[in-house]
Protein backbone atom coordinates (compact mmCIF):
# COMPACT_ATOMS: atom_id res chain seq x y z
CA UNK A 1 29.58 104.71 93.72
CA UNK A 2 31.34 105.10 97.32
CA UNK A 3 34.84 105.45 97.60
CA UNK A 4 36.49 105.32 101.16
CA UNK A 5 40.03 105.26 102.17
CA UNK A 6 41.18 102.03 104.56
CA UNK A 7 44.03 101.02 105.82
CA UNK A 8 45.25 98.03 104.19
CA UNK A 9 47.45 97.67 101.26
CA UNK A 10 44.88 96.26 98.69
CA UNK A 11 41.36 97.29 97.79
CA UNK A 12 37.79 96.02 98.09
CA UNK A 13 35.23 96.13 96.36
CA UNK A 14 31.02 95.77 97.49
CA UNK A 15 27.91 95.94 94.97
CA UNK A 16 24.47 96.87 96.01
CA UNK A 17 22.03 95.27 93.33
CA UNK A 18 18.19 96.14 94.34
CA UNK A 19 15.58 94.35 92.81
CA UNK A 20 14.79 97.44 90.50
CA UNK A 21 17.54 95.99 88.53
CA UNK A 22 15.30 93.20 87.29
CA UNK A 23 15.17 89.37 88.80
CA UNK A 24 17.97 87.10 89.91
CA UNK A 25 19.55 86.30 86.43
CA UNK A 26 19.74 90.47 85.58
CA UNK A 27 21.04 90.80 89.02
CA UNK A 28 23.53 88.56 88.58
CA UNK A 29 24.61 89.52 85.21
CA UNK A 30 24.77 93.18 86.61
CA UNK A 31 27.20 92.43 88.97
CA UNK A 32 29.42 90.34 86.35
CA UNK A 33 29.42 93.17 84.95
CA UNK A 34 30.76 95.75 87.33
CA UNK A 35 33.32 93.21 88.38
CA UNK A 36 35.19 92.42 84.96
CA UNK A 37 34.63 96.65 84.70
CA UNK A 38 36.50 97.57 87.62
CA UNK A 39 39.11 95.06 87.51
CA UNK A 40 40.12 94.95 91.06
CA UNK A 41 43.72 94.63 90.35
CA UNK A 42 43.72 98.12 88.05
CA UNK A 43 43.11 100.21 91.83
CA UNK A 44 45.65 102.15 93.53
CA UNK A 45 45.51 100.38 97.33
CA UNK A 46 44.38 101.50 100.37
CA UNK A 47 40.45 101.77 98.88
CA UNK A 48 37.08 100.47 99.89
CA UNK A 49 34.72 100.88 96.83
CA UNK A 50 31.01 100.29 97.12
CA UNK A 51 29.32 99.89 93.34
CA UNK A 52 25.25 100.81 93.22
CA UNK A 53 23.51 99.49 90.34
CA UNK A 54 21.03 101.32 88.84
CA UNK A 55 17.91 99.59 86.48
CA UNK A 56 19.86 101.24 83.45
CA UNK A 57 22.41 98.66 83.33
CA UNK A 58 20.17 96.12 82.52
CA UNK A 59 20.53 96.85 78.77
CA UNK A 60 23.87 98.59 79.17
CA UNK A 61 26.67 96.71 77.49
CA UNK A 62 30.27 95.57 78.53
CA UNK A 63 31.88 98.57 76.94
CA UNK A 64 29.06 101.04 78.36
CA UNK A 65 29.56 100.23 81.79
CA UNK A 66 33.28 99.53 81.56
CA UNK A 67 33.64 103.47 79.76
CA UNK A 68 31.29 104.61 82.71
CA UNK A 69 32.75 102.93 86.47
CA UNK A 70 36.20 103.93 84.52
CA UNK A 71 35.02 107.86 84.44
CA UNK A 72 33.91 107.51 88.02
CA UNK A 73 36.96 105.71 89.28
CA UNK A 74 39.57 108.18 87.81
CA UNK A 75 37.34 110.97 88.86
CA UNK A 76 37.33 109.69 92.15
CA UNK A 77 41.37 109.26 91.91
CA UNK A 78 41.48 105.29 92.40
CA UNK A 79 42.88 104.59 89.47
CA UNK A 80 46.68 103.55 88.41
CA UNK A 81 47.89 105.27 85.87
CA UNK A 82 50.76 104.60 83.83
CA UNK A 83 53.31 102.20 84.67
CA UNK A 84 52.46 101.45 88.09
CA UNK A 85 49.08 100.43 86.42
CA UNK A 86 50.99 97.28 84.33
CA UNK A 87 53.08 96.25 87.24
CA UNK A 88 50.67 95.81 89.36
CA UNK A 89 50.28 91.96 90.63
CA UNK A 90 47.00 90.45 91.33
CA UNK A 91 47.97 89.67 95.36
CA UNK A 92 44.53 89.08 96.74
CA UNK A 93 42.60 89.08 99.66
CA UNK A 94 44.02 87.63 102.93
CA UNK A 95 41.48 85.03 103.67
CA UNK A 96 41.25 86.38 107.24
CA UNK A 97 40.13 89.44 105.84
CA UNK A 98 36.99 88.03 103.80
């Protein structure tokens, strides 16, 4: 994972799913995955996030990978925590900014 600081007031979020992963369905599934994990609206703003999947998610399940981006996103400090976490309202994304 990537983690840069922009300037808005709301995060994004990019995947990068090679081939290695497996074909088009795995690929897919992979990134269903990662989204429902990260659950865009669960990030502090102001953050660009770019997810890599690796060929070990392919057999990885919901609660794996959720337990694992969760690690890397708190370690990375792009996390709410606490109350600011349950108040947060899903806004999203200007559609001039897509």
């Amino acid at each position: 994972m990537r983690v840069l600081h922009n300037a808005f007031d709301y995060s994004r979020l990019g995947l990068v799913v090679g081939k290695q992963v497996g074909g088009a369905v795995e690929r897919n599934r992979a990134k269903r995955l990662i989204r429902e994990a990260v659950n865009i609206r669960a990030l502090a703003p102001g953050w660009d996030l770019v997810v890599i999947a690796r060929p070990g998610i392919r057999g990885a399940k919901c609660q794996d990978v959720e337990r694992e981006l969760l690690q890397l996103l708190s370690k990375a400090g792009v996390v709410c925590q606490g109350r600011e976490a349950g108040n947060r309202v899903d806004s999203g994304v200007p559609e001039d900014h897509l």
